[in-house]
PDB file of N, CA and C in Angstrom:
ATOM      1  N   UNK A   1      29.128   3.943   8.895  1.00  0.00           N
ATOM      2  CA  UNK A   1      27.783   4.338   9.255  1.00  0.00           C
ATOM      3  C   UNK A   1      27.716   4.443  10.774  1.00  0.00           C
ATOM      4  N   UNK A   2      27.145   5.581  11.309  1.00  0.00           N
ATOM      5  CA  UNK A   2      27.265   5.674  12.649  1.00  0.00           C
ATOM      6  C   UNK A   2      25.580   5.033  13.117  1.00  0.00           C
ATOM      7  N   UNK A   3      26.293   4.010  13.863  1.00  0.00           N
ATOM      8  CA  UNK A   3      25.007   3.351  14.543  1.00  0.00           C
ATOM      9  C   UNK A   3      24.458   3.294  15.793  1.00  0.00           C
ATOM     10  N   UNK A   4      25.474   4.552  16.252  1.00  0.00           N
ATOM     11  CA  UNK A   4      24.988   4.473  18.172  1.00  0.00           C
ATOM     12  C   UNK A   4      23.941   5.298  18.353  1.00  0.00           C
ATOM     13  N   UNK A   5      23.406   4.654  19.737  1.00  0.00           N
ATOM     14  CA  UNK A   5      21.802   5.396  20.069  1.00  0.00           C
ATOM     15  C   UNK A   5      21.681   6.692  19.697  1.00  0.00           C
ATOM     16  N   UNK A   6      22.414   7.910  19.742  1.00  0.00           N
ATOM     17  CA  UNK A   6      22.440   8.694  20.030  1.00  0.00           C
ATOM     18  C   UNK A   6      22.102   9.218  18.271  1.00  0.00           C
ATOM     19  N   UNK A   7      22.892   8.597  17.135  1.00  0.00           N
ATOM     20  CA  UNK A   7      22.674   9.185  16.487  1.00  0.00           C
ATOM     21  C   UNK A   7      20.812   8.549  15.694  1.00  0.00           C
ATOM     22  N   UNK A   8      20.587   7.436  16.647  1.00  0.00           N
ATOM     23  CA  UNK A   8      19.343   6.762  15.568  1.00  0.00           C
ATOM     24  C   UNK A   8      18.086   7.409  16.547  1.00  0.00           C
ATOM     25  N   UNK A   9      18.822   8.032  17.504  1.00  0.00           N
ATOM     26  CA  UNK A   9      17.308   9.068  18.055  1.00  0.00           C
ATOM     27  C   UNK A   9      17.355  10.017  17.671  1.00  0.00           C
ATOM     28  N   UNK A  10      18.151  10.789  16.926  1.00  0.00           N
ATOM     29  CA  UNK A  10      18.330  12.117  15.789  1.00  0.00           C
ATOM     30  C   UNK A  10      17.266  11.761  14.884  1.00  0.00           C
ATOM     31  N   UNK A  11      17.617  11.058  14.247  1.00  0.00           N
ATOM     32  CA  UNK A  11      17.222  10.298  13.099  1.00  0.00           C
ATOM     33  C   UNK A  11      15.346  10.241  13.197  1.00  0.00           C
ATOM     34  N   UNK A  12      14.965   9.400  14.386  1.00  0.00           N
ATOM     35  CA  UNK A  12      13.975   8.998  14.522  1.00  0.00           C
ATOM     36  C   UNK A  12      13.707   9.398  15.751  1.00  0.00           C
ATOM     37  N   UNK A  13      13.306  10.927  16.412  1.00  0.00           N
ATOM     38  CA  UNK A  13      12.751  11.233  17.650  1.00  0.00           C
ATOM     39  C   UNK A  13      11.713  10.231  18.613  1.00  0.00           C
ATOM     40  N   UNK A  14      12.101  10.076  19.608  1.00  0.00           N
ATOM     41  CA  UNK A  14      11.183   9.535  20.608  1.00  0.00           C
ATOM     42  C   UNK A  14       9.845  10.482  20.959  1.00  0.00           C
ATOM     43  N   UNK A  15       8.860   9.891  20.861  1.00  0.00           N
ATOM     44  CA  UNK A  15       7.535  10.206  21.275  1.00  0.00           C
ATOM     45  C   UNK A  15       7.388  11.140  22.649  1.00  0.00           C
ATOM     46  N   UNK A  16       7.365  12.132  23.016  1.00  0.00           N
ATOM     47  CA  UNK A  16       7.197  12.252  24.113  1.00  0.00           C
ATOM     48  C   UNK A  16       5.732  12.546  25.101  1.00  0.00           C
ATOM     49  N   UNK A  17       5.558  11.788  25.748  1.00  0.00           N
ATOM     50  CA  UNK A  17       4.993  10.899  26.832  1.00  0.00           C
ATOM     51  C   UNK A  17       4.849  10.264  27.728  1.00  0.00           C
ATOM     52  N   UNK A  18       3.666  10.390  28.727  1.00  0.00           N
ATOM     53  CA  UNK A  18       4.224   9.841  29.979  1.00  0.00           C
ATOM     54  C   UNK A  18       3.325   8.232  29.349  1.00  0.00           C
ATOM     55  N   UNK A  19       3.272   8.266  28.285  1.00  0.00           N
ATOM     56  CA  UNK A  19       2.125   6.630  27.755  1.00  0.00           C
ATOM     57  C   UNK A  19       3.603   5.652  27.822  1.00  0.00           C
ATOM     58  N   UNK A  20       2.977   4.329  28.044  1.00  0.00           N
ATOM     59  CA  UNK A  20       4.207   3.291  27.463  1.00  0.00           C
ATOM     60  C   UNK A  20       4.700   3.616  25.785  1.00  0.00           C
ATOM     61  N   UNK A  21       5.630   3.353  25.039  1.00  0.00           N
ATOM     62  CA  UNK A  21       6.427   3.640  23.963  1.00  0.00           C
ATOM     63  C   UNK A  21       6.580   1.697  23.549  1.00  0.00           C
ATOM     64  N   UNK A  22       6.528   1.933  22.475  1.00  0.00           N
ATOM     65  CA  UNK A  22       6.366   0.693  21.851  1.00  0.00           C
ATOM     66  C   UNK A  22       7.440   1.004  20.830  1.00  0.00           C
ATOM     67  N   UNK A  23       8.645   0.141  20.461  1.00  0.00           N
ATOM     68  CA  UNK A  23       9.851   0.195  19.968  1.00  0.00           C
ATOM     69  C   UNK A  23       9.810  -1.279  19.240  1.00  0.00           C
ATOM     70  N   UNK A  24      10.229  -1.415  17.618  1.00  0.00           N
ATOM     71  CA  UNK A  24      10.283  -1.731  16.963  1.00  0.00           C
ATOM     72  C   UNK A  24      11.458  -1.740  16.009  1.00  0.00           C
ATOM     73  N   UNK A  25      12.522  -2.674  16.388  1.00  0.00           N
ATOM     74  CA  UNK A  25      14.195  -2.049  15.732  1.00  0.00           C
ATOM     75  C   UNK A  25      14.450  -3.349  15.273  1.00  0.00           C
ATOM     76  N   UNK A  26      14.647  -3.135  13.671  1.00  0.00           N
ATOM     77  CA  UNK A  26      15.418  -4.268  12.992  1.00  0.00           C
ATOM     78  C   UNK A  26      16.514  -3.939  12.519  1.00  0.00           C
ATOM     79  N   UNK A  27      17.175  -4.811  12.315  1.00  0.00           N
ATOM     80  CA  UNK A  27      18.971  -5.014  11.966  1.00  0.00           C
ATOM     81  C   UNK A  27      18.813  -6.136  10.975  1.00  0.00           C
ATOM     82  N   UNK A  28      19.337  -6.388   9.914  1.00  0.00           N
ATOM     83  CA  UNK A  28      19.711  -7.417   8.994  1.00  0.00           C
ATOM     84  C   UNK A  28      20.860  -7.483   9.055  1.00  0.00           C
ATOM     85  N   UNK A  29      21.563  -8.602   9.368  1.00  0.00           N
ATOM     86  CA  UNK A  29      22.947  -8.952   9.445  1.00  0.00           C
ATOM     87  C   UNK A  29      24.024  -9.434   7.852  1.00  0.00           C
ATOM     88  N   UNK A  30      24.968  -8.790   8.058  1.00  0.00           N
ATOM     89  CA  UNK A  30      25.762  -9.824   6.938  1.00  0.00           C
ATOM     90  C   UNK A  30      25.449 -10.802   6.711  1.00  0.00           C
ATOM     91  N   UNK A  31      25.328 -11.835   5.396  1.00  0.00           N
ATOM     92  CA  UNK A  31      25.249 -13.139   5.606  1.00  0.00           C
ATOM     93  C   UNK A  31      26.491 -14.019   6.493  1.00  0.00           C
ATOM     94  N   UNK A  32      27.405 -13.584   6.385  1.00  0.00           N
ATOM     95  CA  UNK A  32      28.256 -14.161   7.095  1.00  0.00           C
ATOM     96  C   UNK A  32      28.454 -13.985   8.827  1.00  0.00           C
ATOM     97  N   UNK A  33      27.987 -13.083   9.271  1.00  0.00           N
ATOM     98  CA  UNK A  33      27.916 -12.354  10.327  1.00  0.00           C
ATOM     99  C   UNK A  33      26.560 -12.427  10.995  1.00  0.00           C
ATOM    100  N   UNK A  34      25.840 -13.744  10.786  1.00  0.00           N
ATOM    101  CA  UNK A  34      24.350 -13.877  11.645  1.00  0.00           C
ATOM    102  C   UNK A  34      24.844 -14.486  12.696  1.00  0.00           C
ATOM    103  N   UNK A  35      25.526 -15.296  13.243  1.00  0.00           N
ATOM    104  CA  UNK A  35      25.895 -16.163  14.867  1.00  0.00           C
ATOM    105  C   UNK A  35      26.405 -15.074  15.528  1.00  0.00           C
ATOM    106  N   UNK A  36      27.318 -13.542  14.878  1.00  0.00           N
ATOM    107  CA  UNK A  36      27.689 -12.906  15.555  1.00  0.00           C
ATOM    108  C   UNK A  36      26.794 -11.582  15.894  1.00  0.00           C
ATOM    109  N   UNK A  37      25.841 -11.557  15.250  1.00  0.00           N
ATOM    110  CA  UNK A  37      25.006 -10.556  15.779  1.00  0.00           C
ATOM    111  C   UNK A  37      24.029 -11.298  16.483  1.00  0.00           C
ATOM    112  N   UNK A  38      23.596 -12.523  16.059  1.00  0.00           N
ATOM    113  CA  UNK A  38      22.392 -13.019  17.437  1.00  0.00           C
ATOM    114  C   UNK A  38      23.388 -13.698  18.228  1.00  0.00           C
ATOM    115  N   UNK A  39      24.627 -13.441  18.607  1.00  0.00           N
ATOM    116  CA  UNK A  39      24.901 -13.180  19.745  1.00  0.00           C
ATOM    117  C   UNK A  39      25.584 -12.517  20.962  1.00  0.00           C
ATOM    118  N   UNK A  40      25.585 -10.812  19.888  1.00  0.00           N
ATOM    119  CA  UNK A  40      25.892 -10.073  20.825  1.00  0.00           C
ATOM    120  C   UNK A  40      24.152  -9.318  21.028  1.00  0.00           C
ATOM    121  N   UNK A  41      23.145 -10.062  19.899  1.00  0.00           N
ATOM    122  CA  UNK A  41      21.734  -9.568  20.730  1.00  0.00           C
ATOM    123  C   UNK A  41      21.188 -10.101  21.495  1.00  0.00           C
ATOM    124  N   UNK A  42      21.792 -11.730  21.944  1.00  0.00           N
ATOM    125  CA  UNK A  42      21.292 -12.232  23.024  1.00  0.00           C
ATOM    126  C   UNK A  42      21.739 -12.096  24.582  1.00  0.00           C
ATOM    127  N   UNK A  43      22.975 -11.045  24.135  1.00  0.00           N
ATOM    128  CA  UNK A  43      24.219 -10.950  25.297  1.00  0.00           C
ATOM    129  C   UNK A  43      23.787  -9.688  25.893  1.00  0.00           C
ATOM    130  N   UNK A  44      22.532  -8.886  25.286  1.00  0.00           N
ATOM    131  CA  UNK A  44      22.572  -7.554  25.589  1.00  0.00           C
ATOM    132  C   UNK A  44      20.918  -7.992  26.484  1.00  0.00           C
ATOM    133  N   UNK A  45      20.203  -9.024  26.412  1.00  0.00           N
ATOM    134  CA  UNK A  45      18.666  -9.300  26.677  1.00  0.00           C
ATOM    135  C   UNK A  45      19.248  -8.523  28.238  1.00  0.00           C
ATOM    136  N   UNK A  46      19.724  -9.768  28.609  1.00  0.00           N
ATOM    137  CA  UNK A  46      19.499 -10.033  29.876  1.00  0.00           C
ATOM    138  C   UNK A  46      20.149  -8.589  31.017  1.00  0.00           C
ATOM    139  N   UNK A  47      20.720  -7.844  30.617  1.00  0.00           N
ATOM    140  CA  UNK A  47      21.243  -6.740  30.953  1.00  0.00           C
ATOM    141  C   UNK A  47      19.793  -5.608  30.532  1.00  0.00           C
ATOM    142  N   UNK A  48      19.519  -5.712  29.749  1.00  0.00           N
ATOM    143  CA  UNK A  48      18.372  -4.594  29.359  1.00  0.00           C
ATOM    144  C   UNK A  48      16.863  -4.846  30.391  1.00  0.00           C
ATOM    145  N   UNK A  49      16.773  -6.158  30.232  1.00  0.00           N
ATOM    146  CA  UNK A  49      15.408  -6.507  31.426  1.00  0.00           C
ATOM    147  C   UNK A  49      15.582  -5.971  32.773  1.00  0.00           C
ATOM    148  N   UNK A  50      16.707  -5.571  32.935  1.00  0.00           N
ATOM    149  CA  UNK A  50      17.048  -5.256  34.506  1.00  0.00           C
ATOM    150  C   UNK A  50      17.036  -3.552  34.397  1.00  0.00           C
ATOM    151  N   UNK A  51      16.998  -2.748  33.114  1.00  0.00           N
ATOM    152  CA  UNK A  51      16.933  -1.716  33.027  1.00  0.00           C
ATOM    153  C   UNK A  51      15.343  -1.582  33.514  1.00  0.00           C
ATOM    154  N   UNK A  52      15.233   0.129  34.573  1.00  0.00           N
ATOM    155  CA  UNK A  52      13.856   0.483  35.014  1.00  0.00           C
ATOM    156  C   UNK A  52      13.004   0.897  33.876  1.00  0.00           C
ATOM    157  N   UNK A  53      11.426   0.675  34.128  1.00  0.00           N
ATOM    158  CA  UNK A  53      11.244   1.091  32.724  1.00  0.00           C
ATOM    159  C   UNK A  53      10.883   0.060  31.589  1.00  0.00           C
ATOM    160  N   UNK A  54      11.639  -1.703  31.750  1.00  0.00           N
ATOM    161  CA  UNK A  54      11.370  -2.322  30.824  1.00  0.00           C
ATOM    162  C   UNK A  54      10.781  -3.017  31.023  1.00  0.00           C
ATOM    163  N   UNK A  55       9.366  -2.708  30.149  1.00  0.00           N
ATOM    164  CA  UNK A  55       8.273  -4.091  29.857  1.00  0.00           C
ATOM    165  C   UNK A  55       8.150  -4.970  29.035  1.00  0.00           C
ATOM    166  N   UNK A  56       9.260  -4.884  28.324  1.00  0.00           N
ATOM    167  CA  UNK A  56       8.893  -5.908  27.321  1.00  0.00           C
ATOM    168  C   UNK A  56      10.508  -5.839  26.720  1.00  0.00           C
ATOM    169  N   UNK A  57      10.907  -6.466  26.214  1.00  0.00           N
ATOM    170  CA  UNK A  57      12.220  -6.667  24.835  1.00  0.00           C
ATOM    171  C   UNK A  57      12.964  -7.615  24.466  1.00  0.00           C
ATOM    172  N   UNK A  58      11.566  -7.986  23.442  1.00  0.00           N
ATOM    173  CA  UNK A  58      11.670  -9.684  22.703  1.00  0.00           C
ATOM    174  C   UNK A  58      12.777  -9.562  21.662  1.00  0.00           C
ATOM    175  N   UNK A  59      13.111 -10.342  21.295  1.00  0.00           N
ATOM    176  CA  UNK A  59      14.071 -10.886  20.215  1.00  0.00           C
ATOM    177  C   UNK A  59      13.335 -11.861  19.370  1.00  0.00           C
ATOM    178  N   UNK A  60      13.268 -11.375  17.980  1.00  0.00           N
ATOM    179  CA  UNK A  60      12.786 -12.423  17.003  1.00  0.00           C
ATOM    180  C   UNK A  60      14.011 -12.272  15.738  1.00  0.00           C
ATOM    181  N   UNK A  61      13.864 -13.499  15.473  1.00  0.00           N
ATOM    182  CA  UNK A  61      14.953 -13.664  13.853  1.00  0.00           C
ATOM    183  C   UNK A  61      13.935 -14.089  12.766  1.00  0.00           C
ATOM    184  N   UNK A  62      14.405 -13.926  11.396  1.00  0.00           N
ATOM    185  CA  UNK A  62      13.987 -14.410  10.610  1.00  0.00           C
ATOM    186  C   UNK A  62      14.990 -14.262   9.121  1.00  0.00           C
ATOM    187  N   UNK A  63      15.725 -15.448   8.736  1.00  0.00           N
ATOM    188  CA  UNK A  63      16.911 -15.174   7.544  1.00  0.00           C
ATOM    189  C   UNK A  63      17.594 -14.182   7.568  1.00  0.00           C
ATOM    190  N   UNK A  64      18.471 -14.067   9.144  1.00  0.00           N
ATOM    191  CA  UNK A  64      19.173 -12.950   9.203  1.00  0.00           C
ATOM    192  C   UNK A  64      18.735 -11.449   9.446  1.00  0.00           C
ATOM    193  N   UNK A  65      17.788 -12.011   9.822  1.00  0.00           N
ATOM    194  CA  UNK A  65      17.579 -10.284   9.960  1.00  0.00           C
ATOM    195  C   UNK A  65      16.605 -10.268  11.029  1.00  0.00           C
ATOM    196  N   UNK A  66      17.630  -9.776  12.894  1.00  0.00           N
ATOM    197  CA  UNK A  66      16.522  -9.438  13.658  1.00  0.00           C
ATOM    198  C   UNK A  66      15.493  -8.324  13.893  1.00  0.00           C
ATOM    199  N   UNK A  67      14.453  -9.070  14.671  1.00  0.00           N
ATOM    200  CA  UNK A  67      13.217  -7.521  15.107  1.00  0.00           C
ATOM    201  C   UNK A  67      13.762  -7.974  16.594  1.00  0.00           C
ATOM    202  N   UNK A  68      13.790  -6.645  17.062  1.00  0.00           N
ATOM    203  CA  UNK A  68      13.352  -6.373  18.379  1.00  0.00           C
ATOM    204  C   UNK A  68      12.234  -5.319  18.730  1.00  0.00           C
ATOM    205  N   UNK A  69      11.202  -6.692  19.293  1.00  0.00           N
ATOM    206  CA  UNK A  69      10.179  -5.074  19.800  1.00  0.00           C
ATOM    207  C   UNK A  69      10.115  -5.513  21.563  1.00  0.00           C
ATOM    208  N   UNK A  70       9.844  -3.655  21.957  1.00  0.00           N
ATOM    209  CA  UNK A  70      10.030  -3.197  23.085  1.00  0.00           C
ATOM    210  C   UNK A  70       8.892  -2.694  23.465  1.00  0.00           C
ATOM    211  N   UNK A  71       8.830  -2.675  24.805  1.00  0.00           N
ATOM    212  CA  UNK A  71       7.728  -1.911  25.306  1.00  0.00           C
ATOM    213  C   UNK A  71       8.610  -1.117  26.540  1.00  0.00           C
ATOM    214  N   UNK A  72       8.454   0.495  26.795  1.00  0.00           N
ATOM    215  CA  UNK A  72       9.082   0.856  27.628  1.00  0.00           C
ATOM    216  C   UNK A  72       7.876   1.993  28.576  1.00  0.00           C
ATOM    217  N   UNK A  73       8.154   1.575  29.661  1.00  0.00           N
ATOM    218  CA  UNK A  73       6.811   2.430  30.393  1.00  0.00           C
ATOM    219  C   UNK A  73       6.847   3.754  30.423  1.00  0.00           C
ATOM    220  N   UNK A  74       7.387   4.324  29.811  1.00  0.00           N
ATOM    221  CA  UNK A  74       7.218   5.789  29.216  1.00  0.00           C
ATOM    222  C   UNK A  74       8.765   6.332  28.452  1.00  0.00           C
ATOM    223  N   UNK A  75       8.412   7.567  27.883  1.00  0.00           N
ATOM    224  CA  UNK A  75       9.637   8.446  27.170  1.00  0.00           C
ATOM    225  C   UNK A  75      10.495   8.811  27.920  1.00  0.00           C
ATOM    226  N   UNK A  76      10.446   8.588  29.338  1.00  0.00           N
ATOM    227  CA  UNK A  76      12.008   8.572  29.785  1.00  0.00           C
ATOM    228  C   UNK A  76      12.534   7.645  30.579  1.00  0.00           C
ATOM    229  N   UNK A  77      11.896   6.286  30.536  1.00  0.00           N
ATOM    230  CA  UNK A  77      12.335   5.432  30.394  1.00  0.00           C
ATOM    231  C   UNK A  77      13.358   5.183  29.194  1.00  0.00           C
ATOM    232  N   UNK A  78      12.844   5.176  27.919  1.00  0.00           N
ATOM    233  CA  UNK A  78      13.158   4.916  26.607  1.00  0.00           C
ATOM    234  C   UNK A  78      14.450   5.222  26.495  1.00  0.00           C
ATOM    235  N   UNK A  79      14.832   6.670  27.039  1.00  0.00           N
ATOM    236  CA  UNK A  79      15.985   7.776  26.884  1.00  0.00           C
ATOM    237  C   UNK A  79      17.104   7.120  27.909  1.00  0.00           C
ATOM    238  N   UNK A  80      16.396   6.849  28.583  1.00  0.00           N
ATOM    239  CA  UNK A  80      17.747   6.240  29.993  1.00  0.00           C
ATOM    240  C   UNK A  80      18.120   5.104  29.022  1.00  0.00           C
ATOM    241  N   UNK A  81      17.785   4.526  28.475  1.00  0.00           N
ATOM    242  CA  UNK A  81      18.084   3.102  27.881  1.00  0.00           C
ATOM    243  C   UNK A  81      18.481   3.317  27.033  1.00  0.00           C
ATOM    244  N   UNK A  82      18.407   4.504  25.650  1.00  0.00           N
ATOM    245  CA  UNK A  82      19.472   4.676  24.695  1.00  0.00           C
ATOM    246  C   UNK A  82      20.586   5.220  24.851  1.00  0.00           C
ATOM    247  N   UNK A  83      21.123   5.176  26.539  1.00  0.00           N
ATOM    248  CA  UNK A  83      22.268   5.622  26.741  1.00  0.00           C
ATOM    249  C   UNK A  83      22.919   5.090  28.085  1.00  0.00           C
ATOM    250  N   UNK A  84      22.060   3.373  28.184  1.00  0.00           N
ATOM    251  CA  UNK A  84      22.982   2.544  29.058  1.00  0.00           C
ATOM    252  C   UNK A  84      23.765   1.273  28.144  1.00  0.00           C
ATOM    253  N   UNK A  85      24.484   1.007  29.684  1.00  0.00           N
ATOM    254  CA  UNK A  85      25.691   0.374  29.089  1.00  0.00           C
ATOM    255  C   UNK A  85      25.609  -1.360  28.002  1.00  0.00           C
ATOM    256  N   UNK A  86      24.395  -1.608  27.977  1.00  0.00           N
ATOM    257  CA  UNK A  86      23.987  -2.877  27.417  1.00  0.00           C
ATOM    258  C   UNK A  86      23.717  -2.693  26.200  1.00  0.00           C
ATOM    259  N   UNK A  87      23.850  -0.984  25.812  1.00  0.00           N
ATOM    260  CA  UNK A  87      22.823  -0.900  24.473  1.00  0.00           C
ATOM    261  C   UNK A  87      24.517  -0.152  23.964  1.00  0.00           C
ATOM    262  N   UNK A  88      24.824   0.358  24.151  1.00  0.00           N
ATOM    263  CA  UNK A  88      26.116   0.476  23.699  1.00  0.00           C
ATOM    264  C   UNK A  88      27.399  -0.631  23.336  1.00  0.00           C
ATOM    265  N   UNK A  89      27.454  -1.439  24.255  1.00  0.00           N
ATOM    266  CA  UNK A  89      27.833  -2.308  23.685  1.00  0.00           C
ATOM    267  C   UNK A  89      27.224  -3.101  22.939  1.00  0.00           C
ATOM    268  N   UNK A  90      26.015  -3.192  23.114  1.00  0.00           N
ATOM    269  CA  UNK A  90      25.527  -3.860  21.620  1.00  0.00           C
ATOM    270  C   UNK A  90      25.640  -3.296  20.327  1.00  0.00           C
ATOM    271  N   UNK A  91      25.554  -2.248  20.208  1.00  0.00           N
ATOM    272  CA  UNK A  91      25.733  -1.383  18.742  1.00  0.00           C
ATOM    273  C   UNK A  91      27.346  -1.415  18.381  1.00  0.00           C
ATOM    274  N   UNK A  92      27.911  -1.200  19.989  1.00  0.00           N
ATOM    275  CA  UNK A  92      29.392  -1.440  19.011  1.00  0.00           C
ATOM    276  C   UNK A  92      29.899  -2.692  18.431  1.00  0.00           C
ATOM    277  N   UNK A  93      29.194  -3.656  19.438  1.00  0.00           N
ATOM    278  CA  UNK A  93      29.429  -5.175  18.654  1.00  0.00           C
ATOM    279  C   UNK A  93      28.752  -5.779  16.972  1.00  0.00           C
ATOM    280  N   UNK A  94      27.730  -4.959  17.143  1.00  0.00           N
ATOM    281  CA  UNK A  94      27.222  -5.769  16.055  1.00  0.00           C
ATOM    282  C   UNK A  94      27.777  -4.510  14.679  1.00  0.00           C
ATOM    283  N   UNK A  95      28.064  -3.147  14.455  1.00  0.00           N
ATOM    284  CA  UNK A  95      27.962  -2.236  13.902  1.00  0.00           C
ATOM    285  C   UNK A  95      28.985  -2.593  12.547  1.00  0.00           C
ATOM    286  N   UNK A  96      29.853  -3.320  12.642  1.00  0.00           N
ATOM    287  CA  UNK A  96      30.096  -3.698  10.934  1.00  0.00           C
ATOM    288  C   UNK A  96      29.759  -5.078  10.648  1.00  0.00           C
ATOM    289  N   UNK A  97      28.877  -5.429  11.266  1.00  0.00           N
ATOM    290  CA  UNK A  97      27.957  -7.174  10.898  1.00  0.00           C
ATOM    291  C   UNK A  97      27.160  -6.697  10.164  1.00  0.00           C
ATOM    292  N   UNK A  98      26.704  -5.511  10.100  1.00  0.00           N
ATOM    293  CA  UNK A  98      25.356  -5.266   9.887  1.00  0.00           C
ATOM    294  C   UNK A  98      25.337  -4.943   8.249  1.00  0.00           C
ATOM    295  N   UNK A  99      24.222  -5.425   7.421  1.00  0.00           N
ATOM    296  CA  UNK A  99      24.762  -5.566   6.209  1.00  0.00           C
ATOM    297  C   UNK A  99      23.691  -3.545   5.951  1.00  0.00           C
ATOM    298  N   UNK A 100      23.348  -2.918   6.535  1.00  0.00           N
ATOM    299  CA  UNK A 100      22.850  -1.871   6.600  1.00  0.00           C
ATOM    300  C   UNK A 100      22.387  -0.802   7.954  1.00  0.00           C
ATOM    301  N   UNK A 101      21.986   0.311   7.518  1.00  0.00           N
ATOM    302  CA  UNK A 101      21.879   0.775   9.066  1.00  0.00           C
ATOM    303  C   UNK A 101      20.432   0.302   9.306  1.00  0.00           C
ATOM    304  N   UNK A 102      20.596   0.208  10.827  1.00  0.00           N
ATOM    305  CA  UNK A 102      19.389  -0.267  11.776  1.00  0.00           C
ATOM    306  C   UNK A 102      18.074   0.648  11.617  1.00  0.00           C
ATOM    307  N   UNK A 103      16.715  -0.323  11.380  1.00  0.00           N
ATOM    308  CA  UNK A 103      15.585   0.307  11.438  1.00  0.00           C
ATOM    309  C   UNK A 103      14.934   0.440  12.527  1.00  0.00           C
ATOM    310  N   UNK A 104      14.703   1.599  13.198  1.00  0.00           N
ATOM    311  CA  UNK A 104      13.900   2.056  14.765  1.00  0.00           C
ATOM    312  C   UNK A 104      12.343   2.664  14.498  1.00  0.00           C
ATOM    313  N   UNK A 105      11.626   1.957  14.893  1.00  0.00           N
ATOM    314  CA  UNK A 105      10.435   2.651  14.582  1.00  0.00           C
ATOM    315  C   UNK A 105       9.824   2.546  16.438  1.00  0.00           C
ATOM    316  N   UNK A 106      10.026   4.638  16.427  1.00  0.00           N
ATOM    317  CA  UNK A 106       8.875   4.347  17.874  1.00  0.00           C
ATOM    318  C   UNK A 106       7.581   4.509  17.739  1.00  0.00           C
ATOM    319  N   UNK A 107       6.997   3.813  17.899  1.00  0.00           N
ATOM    320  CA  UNK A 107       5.478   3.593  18.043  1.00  0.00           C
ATOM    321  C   UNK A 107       4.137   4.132  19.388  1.00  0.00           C
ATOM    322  N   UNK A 108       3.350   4.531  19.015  1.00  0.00           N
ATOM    323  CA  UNK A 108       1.922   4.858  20.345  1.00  0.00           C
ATOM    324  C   UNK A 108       1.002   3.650  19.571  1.00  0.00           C
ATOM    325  N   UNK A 109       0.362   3.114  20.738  1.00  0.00           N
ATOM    326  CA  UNK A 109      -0.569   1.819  20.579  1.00  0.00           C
ATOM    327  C   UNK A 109      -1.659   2.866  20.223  1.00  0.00           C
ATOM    328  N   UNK A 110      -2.596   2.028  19.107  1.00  0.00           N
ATOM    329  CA  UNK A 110      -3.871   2.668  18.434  1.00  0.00           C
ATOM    330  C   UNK A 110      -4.585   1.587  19.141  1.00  0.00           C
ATOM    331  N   UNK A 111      -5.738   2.157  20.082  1.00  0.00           N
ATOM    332  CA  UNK A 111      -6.396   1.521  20.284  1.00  0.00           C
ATOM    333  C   UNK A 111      -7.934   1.044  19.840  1.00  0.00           C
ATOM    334  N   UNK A 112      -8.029  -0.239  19.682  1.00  0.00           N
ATOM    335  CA  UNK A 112      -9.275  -1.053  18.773  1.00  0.00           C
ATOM    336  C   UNK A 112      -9.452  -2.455  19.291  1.00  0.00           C
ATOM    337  N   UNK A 113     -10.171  -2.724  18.620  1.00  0.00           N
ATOM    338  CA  UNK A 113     -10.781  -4.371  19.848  1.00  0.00           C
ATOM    339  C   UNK A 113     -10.638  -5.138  20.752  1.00  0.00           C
ATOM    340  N   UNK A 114     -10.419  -6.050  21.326  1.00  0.00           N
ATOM    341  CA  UNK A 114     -10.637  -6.556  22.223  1.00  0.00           C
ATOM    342  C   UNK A 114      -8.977  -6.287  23.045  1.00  0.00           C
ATOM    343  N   UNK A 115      -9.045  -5.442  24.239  1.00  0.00           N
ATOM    344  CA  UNK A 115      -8.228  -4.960  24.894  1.00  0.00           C
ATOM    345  C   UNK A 115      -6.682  -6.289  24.920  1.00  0.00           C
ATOM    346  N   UNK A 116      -7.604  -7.516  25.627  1.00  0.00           N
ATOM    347  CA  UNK A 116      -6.369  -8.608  25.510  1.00  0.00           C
ATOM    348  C   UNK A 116      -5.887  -9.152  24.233  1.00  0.00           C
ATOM    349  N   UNK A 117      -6.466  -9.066  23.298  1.00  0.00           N
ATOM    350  CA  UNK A 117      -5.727  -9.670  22.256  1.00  0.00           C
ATOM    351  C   UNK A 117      -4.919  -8.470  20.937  1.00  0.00           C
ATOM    352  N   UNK A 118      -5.794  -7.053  21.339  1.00  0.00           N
ATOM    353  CA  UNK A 118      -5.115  -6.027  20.689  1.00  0.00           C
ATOM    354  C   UNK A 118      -4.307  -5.047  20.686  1.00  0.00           C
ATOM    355  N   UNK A 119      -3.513  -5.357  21.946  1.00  0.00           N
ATOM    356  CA  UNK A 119      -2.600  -4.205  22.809  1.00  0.00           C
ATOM    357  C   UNK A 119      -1.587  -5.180  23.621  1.00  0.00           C
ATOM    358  N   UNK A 120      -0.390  -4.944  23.437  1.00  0.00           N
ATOM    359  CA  UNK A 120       1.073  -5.271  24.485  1.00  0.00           C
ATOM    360  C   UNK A 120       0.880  -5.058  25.625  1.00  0.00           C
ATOM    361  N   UNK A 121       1.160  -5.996  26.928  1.00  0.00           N
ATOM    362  CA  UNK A 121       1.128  -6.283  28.085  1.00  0.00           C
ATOM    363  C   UNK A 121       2.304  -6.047  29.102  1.00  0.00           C
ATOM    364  N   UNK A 122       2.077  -5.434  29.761  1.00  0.00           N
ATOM    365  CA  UNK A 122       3.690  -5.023  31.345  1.00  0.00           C
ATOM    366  C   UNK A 122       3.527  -7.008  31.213  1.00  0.00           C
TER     367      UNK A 122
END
């Protein structure tokens, strides 16, 4: 299964916009293969925060299977980042851990109630 950026923005086009992009990508890991994917996804954080562009890109687990959601200050931000070097090696590390291919959902914030508690923050 080909899992590099290139082919999961085929797949799932980026929004284009000068708005922030809200990114939503889960991976379920092998059962055997969860220490090795949360930790080539914790090996990729700290390299990606330093990418321009990034407001946000949490890491959550839950029984093997991470979310990462993102916030990127616009669509070409987003694009520089599915084709630097932190995100590539992450896909090649984790790409036969993975007990399926990776879910990317890019997202535009709908906006509704109370600004601080209903919308993602720089």
């Amino acid at each position: 299964m080909d899992i590099s950026p290139a082919a999961l923005t085929e797949e799932s086009p980026v929004p284009m916009s000068s708005a922030p992009v809200v990114v939503v990508a889960t991976f379920t890991a092998k059962p055997e293969s969860v220490d090795t994917v949360r930790d080539a996804c914790t090996r990729a954080i700290e390299a990606v925060h330093q990418e321009p562009g990034c407001e946000l890109y949490s890491l959550h687990e839950a029984d093997g299977t991470f979310v990462f959601v993102e916030q990127w200050a616009d669509a070409d931000a987003l694009k520089v980042h599915g084709t630097a070097p932190a995100v590539g090696a992450l896909f090649g590390a984790i790409g036969d851990h993975l007990a399926g291919a990776p879910d990317i959902k890019y997202l535009q914030r709908v906006v509704a109630g109370d600004p601080a508690k209903g919308q993602l923050r720089a």
